[in-house]
N, C-alpha and C. Protein backbone atom coordinates (compact mmCIF):
# COMPACT_ATOMS: atom_id res chain seq x y z
N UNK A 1 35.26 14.84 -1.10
CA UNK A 1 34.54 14.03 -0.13
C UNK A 1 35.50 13.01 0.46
N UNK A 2 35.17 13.02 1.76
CA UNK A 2 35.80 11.73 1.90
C UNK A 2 35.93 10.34 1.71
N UNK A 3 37.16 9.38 1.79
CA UNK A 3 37.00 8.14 1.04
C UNK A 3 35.63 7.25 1.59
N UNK A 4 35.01 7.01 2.58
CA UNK A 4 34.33 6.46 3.15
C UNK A 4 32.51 7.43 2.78
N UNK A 5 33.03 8.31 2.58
CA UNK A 5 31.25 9.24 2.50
C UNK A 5 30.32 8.18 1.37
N UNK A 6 28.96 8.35 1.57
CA UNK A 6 28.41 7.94 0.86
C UNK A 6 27.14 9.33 0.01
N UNK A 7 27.61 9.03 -1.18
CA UNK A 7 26.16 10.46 -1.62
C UNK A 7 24.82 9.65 -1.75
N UNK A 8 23.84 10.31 -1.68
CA UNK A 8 22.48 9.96 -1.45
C UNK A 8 22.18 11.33 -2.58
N UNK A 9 21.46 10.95 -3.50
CA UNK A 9 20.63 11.98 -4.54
C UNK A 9 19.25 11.30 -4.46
N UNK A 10 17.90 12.03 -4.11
CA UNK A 10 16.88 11.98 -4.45
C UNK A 10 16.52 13.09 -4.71
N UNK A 11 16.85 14.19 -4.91
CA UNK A 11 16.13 15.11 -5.70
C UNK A 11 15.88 15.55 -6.97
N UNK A 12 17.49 15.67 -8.06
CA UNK A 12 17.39 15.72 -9.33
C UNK A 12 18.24 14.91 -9.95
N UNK A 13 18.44 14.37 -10.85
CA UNK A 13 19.69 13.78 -11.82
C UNK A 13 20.53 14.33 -11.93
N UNK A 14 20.33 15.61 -12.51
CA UNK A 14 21.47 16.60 -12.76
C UNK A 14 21.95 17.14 -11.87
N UNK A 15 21.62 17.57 -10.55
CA UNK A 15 22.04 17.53 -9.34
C UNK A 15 23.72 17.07 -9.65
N UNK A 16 23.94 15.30 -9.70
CA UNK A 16 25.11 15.07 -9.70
C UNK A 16 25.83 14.68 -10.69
N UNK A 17 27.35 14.80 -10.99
CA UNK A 17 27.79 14.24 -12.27
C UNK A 17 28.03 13.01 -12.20
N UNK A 18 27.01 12.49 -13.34
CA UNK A 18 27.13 11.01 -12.69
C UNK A 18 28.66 9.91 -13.48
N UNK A 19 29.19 10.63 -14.38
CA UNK A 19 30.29 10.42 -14.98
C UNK A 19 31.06 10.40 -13.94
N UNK A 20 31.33 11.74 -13.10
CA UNK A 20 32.49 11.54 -12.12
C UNK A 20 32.27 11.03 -11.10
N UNK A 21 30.76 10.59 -10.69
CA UNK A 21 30.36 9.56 -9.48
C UNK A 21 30.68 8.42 -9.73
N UNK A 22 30.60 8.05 -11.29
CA UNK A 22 30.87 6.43 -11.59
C UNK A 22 32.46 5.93 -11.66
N UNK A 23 33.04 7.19 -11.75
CA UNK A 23 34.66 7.03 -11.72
C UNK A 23 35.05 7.00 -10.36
N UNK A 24 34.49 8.29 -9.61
CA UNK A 24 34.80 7.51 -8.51
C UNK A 24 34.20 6.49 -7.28
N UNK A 25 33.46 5.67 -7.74
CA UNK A 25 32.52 4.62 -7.13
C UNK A 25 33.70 3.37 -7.63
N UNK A 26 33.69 3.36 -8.77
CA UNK A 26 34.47 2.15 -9.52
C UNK A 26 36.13 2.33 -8.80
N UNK A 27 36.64 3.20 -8.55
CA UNK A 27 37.97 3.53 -7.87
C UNK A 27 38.01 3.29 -6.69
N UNK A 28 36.77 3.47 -6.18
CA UNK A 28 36.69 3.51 -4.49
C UNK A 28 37.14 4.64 -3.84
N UNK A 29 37.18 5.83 -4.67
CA UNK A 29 37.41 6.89 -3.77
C UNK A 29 36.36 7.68 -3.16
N UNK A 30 35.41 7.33 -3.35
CA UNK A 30 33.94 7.11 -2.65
C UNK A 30 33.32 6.22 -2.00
N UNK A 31 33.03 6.29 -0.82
CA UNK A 31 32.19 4.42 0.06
C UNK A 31 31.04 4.50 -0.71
N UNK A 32 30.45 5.23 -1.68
CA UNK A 32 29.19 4.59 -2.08
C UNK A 32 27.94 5.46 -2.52
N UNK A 33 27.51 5.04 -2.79
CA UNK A 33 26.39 5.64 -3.64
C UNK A 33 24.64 5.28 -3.64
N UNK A 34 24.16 6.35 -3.02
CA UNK A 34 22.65 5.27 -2.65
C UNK A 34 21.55 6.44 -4.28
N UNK A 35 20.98 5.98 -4.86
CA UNK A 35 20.65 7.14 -6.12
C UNK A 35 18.76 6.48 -6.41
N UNK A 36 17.96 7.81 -6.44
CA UNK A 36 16.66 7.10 -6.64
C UNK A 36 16.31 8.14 -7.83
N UNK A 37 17.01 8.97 -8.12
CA UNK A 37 16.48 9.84 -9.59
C UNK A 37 18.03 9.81 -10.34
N UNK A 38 17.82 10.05 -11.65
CA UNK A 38 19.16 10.16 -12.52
C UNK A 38 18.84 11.41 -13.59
N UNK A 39 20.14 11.35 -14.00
CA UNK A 39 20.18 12.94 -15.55
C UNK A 39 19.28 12.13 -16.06
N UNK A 40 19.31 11.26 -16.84
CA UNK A 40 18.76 10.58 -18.04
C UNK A 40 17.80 9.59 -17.72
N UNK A 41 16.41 9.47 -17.08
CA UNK A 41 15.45 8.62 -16.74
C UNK A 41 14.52 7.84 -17.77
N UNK A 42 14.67 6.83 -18.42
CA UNK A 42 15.19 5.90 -17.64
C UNK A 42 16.17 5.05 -18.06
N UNK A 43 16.78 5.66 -18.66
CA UNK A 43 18.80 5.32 -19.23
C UNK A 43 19.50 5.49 -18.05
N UNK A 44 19.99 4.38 -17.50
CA UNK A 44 20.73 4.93 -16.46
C UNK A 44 22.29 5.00 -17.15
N UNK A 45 23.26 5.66 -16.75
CA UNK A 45 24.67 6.09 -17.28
C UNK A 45 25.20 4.02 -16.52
N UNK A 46 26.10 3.99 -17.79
CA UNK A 46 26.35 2.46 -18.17
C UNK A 46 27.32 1.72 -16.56
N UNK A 47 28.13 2.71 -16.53
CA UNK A 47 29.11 2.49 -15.34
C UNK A 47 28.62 2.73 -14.10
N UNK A 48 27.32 3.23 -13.56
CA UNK A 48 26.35 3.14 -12.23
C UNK A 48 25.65 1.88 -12.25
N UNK A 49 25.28 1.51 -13.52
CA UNK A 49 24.90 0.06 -13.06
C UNK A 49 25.52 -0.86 -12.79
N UNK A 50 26.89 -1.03 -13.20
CA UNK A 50 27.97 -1.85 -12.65
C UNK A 50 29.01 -1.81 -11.31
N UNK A 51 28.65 -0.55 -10.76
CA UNK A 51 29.21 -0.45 -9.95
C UNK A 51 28.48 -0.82 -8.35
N UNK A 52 29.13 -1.32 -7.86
CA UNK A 52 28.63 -2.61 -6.50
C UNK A 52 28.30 -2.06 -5.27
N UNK A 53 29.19 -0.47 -5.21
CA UNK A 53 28.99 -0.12 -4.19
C UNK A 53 27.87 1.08 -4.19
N UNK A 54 27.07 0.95 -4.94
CA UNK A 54 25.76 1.77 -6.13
C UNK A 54 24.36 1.26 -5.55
N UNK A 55 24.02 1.56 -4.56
CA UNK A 55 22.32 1.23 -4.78
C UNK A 55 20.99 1.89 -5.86
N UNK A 56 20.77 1.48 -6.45
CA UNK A 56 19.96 2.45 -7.37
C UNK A 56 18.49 1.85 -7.04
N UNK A 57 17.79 2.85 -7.07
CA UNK A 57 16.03 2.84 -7.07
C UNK A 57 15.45 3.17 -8.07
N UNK A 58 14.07 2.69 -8.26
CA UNK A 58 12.97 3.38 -9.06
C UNK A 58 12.34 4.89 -8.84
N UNK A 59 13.00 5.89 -8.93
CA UNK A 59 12.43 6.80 -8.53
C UNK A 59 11.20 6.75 -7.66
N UNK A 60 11.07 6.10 -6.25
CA UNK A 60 10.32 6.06 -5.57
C UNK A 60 10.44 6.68 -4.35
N UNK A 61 10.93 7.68 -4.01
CA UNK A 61 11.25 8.18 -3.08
C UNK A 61 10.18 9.24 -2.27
N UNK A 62 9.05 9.29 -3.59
CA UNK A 62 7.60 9.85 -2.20
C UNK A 62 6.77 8.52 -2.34
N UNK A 63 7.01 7.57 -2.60
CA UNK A 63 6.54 6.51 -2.47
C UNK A 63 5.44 6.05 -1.23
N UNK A 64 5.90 6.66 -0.06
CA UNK A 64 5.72 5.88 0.89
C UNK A 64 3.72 5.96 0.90
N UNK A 65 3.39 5.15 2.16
CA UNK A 65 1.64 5.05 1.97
C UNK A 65 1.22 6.11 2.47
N UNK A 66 2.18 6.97 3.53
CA UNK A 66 1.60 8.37 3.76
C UNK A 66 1.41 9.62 3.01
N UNK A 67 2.30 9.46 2.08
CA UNK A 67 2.57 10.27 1.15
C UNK A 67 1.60 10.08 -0.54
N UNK A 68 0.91 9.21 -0.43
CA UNK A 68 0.41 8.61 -1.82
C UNK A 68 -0.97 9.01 -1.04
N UNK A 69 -0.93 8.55 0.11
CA UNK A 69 -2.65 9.06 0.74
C UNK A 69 -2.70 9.94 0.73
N UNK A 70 -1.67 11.16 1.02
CA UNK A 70 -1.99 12.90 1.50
C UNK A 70 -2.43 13.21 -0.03
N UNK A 71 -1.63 12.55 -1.03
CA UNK A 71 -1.99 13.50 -2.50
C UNK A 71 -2.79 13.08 -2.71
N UNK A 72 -3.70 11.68 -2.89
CA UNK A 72 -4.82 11.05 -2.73
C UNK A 72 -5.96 12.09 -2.54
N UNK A 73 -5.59 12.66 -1.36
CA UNK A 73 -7.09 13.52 -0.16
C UNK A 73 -7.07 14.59 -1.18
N UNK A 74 -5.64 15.47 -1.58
CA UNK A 74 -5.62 16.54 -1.85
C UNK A 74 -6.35 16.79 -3.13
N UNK A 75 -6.34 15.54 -4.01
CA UNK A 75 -7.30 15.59 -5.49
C UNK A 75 -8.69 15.25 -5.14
N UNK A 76 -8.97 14.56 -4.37
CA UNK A 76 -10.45 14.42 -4.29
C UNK A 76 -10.88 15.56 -3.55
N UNK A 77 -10.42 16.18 -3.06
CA UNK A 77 -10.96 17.60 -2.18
C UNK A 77 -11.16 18.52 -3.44
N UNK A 78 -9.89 18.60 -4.23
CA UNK A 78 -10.00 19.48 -5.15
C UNK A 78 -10.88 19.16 -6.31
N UNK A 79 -11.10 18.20 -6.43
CA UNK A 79 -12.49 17.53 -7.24
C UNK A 79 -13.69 17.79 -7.09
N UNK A 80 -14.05 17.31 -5.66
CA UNK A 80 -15.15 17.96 -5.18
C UNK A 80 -15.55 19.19 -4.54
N UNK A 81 -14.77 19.81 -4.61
CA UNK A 81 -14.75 21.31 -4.39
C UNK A 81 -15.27 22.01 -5.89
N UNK A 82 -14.41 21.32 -7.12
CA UNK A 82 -14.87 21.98 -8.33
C UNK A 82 -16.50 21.58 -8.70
N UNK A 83 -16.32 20.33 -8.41
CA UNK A 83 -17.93 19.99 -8.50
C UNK A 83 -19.17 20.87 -7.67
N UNK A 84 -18.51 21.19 -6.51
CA UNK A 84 -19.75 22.29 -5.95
C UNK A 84 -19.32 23.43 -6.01
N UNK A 85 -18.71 23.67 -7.66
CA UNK A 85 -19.15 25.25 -7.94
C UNK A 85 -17.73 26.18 -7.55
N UNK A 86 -16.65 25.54 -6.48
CA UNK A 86 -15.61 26.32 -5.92
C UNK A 86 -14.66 26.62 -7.21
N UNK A 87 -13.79 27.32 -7.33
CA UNK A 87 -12.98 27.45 -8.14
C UNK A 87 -12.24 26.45 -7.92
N UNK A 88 -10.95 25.96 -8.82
CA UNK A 88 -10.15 25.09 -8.68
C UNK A 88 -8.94 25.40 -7.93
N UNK A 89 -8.69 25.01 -6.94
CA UNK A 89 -7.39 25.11 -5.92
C UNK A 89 -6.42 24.12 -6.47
N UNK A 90 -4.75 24.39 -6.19
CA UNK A 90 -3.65 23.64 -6.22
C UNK A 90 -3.30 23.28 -7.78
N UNK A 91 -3.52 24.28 -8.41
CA UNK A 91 -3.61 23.77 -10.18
C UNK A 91 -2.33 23.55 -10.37
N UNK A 92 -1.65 22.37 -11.18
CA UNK A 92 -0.28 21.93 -11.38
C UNK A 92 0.10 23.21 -12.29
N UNK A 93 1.21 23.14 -12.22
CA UNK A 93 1.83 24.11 -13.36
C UNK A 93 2.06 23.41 -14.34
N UNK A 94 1.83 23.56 -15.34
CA UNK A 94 1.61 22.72 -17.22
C UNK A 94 3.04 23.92 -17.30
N UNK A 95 3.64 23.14 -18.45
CA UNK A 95 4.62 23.27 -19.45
C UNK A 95 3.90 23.22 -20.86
N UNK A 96 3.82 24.52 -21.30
CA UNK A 96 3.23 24.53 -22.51
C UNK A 96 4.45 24.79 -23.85
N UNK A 97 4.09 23.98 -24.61
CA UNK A 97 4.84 23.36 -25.75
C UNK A 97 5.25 25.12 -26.28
């Protein structure tokens, strides 16, 4: 990457190595680092929190009020749909032990 790029991860932790992001954040051979998910939630790796040119978030990145309303609609539809009898639509996928 280049010296000036900045990475942006909101999708997975593991996505990036955050060992070799923190080496090179702390070196500056990276402009920077904007991060709202990590490998290890909610341990963040010791050398991302010290590093300045590091924005880190609360994993809030569907946060926003449009996005909390759409899933909002989508459970009460699916609520009351089960209540009058419909089968259940949009079932999460469970991880069974």
């Amino acid at each position: 990457m280049p010296g000036d790029a900045i990475l942006i991860n909101t999708s997975r932790g593991p996505v990036v190595d955050e060992e070799a992001l923190a080496h090179a954040l702390h070196n500056e051979t990276i402009g920077g680092a904007g991060l709202d998910v990590f490998e290890n939630e909610p341990d963040l790796h010791p050398k991302l929190k010290t590093a300045p040119n590091c924005i880190r978030t609360p994993h809030i990145a569907s946060a926003s009020y449009q996005t909390r309303e759409a899933i909002g609609m989508l459970a009460a539809d699916a609520i009351i749909g089960v209540l009058e009898g419909q089968p259940a639509s949009k079932i999460p996928n469970l991880i069974q032990p």
